[in-house]
N, C-alpha and C. Protein backbone atom coordinates (compact mmCIF):
# COMPACT_ATOMS: atom_id res chain seq x y z
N UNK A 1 -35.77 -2.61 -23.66
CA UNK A 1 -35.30 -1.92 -24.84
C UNK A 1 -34.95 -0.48 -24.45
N UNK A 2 -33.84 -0.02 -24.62
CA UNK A 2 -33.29 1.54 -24.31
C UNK A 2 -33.32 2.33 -25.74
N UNK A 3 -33.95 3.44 -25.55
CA UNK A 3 -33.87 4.63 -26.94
C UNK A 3 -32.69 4.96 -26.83
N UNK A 4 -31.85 5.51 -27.24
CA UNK A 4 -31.02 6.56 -27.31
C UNK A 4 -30.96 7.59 -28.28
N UNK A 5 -30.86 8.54 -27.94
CA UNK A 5 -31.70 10.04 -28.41
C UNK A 5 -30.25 11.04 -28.65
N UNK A 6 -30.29 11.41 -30.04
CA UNK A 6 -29.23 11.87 -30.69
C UNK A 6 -28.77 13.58 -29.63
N UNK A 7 -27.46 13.79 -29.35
CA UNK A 7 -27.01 14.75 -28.68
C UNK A 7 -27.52 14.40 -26.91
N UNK A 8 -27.51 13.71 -26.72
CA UNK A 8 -28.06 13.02 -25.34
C UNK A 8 -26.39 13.13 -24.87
N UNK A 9 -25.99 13.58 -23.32
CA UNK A 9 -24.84 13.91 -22.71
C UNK A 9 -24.83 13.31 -21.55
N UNK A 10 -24.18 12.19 -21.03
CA UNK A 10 -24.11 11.81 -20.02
C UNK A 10 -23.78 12.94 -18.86
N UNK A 11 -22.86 13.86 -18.56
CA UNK A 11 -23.32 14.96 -17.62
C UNK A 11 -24.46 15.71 -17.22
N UNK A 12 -25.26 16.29 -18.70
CA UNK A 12 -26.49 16.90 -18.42
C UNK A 12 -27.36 15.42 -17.72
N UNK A 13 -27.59 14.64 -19.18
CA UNK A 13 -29.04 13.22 -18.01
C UNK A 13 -30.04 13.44 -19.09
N UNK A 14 -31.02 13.30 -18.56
CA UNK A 14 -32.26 13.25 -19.12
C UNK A 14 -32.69 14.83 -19.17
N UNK A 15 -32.90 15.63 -18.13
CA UNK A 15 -32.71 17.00 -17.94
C UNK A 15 -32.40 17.95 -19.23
N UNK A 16 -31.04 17.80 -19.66
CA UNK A 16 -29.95 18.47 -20.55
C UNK A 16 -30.73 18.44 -21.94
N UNK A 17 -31.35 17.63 -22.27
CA UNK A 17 -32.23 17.54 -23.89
C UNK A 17 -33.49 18.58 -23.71
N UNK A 18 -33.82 18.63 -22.52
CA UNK A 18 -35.09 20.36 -23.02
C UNK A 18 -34.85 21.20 -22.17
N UNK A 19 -33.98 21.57 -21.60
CA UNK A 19 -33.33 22.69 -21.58
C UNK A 19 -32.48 23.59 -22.14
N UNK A 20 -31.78 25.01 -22.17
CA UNK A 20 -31.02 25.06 -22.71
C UNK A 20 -29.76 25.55 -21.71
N UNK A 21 -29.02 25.48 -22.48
CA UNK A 21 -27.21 25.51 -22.01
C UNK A 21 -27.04 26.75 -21.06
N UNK A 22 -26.57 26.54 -20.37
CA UNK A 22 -26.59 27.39 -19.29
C UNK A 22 -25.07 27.98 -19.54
N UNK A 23 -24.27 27.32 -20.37
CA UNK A 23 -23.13 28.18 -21.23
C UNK A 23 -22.73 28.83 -22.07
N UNK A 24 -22.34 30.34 -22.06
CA UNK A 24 -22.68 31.49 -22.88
C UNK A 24 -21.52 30.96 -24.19
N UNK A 25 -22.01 30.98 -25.39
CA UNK A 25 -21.38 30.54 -26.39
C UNK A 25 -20.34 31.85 -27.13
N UNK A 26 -19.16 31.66 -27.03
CA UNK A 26 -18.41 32.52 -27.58
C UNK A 26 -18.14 32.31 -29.15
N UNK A 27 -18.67 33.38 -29.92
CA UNK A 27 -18.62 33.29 -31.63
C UNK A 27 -17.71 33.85 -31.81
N UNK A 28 -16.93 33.74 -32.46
CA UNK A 28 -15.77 34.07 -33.38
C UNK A 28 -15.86 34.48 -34.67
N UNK A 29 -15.48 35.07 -35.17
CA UNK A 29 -15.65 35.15 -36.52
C UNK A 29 -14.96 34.25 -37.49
N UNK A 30 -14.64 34.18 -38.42
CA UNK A 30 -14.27 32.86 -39.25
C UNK A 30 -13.17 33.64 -40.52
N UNK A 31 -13.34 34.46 -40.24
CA UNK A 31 -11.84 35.28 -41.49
C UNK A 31 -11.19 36.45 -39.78
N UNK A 32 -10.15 36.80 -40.31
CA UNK A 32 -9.34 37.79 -39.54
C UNK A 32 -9.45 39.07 -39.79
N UNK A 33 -9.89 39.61 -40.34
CA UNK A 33 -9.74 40.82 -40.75
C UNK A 33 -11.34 40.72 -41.74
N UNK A 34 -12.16 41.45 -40.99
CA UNK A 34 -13.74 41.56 -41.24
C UNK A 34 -14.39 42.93 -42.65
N UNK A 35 -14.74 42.62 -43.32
CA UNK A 35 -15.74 43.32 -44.24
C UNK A 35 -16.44 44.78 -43.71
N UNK A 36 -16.18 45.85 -43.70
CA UNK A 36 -16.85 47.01 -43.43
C UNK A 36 -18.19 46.71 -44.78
N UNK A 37 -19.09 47.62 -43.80
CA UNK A 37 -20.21 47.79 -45.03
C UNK A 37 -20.21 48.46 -46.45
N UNK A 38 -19.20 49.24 -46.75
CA UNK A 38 -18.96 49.73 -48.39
C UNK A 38 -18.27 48.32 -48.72
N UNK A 39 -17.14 47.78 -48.42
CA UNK A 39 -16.84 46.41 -48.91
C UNK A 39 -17.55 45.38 -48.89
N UNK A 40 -18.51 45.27 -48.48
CA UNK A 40 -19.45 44.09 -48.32
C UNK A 40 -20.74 44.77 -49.67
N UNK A 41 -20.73 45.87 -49.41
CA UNK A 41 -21.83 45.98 -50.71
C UNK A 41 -21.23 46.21 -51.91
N UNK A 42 -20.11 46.30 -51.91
CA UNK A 42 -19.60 46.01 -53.63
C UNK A 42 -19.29 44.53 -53.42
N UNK A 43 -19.60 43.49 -53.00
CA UNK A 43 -20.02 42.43 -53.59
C UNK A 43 -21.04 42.18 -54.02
N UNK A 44 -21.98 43.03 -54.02
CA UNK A 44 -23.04 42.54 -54.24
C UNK A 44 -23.24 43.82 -55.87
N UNK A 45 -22.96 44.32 -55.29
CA UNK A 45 -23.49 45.95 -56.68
C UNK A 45 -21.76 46.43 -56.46
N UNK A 46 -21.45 46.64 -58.23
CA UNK A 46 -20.42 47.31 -58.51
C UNK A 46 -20.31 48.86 -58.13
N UNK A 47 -21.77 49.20 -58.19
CA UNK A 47 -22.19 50.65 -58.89
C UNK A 47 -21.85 51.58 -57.10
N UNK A 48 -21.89 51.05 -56.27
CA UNK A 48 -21.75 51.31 -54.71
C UNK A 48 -20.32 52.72 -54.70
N UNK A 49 -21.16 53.72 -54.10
CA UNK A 49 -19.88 54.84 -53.77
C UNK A 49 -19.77 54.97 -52.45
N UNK A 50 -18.69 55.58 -52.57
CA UNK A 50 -18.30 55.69 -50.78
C UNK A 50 -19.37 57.52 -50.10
N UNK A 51 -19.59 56.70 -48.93
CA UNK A 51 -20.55 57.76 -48.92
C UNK A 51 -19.71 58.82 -48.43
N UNK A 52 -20.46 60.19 -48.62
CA UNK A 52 -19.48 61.47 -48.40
C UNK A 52 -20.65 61.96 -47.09
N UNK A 53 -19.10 61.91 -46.47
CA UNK A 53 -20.00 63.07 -44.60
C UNK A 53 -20.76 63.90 -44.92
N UNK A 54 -21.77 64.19 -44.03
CA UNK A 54 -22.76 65.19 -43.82
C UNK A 54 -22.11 66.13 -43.27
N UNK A 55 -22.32 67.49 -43.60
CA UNK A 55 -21.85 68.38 -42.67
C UNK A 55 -23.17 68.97 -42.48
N UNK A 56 -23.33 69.46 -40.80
CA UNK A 56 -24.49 70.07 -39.90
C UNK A 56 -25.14 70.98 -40.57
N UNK A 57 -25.91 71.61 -40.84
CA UNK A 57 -26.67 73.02 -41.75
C UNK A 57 -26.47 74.24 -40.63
N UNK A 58 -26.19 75.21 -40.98
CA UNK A 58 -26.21 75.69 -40.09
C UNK A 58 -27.67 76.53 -39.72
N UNK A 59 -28.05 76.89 -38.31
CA UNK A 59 -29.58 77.70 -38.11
C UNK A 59 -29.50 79.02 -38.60
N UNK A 60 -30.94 79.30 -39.60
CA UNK A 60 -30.94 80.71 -40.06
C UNK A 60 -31.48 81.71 -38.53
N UNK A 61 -31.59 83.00 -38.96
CA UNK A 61 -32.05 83.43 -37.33
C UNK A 61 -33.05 83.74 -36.92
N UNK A 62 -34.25 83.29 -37.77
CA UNK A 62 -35.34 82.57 -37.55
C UNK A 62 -35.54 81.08 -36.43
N UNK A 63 -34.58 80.69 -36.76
CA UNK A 63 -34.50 79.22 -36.10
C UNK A 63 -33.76 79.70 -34.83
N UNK A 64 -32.78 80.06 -34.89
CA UNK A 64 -31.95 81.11 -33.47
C UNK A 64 -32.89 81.59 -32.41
N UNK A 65 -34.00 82.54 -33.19
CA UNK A 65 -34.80 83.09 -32.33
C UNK A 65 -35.56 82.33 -31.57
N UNK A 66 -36.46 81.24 -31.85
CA UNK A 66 -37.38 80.22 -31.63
C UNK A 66 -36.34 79.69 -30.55
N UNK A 67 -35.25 79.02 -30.84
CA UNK A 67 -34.58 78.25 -30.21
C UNK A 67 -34.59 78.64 -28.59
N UNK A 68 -34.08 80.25 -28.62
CA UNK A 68 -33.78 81.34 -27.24
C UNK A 68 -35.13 81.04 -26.84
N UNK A 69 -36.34 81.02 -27.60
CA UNK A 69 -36.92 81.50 -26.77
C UNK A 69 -37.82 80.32 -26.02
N UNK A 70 -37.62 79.27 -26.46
CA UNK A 70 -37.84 78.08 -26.29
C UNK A 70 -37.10 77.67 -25.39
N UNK A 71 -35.74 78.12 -24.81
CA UNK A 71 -34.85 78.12 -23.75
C UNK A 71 -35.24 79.05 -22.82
N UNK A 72 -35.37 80.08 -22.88
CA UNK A 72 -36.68 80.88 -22.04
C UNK A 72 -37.47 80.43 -21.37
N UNK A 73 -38.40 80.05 -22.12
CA UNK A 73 -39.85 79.36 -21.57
C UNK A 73 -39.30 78.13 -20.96
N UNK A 74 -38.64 76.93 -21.28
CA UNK A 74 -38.41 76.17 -20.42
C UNK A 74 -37.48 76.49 -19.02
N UNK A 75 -36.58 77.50 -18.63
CA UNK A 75 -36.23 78.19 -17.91
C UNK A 75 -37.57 78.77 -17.09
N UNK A 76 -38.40 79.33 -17.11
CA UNK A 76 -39.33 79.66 -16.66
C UNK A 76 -40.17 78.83 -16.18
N UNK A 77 -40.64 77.43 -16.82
CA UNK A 77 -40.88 75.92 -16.32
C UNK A 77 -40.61 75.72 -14.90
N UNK A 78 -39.13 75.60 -15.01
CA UNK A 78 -38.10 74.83 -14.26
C UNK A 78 -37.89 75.65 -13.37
N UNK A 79 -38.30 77.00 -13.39
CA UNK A 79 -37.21 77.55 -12.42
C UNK A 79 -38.51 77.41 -10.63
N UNK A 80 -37.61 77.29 -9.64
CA UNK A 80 -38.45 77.30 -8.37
C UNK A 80 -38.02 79.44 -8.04
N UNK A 81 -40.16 79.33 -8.37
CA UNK A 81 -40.20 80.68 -7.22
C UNK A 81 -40.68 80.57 -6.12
């Protein structure tokens, strides 16, 4: 009496059923032209805005000072006397 065992491949053998594929599977996507994340979340929520850029803060000179001097001291670290 012979089993035969569903997805069983005469190339792989007996082998090929607990292993896995030694062939890298190329995915595709399935539409042409793909969903950014603001379009993908107004399917889900109407209420969704487009987000507005950050712009950098700039350092008060408090923060300036620390910074120098923190570039200093690691300069002083690093440096070979």
């Amino acid at each position: 009496m012979t089993i035969s065992l569903p997805g069983s491949s005469k190339k792989k053998g007996f082998s090929g059923l607990f292993k896995r594929t030694s062939e890298p599977r190329t995915v595709r996507p399935t539409s042409k032209k793909q969903l950014e994340g603001q379009q993908l979340a107004k399917l889900f929520d109407k209420k969704v805005r487009a987000a507005k850029p950050v712009k950098p803060a700039k350092l008060s000179e408090t923060e300036i000072n620390a910074s120098e001097q923190l570039s200093s001291l690691r300069g002083a670290l690093y440096s070979k006397n």
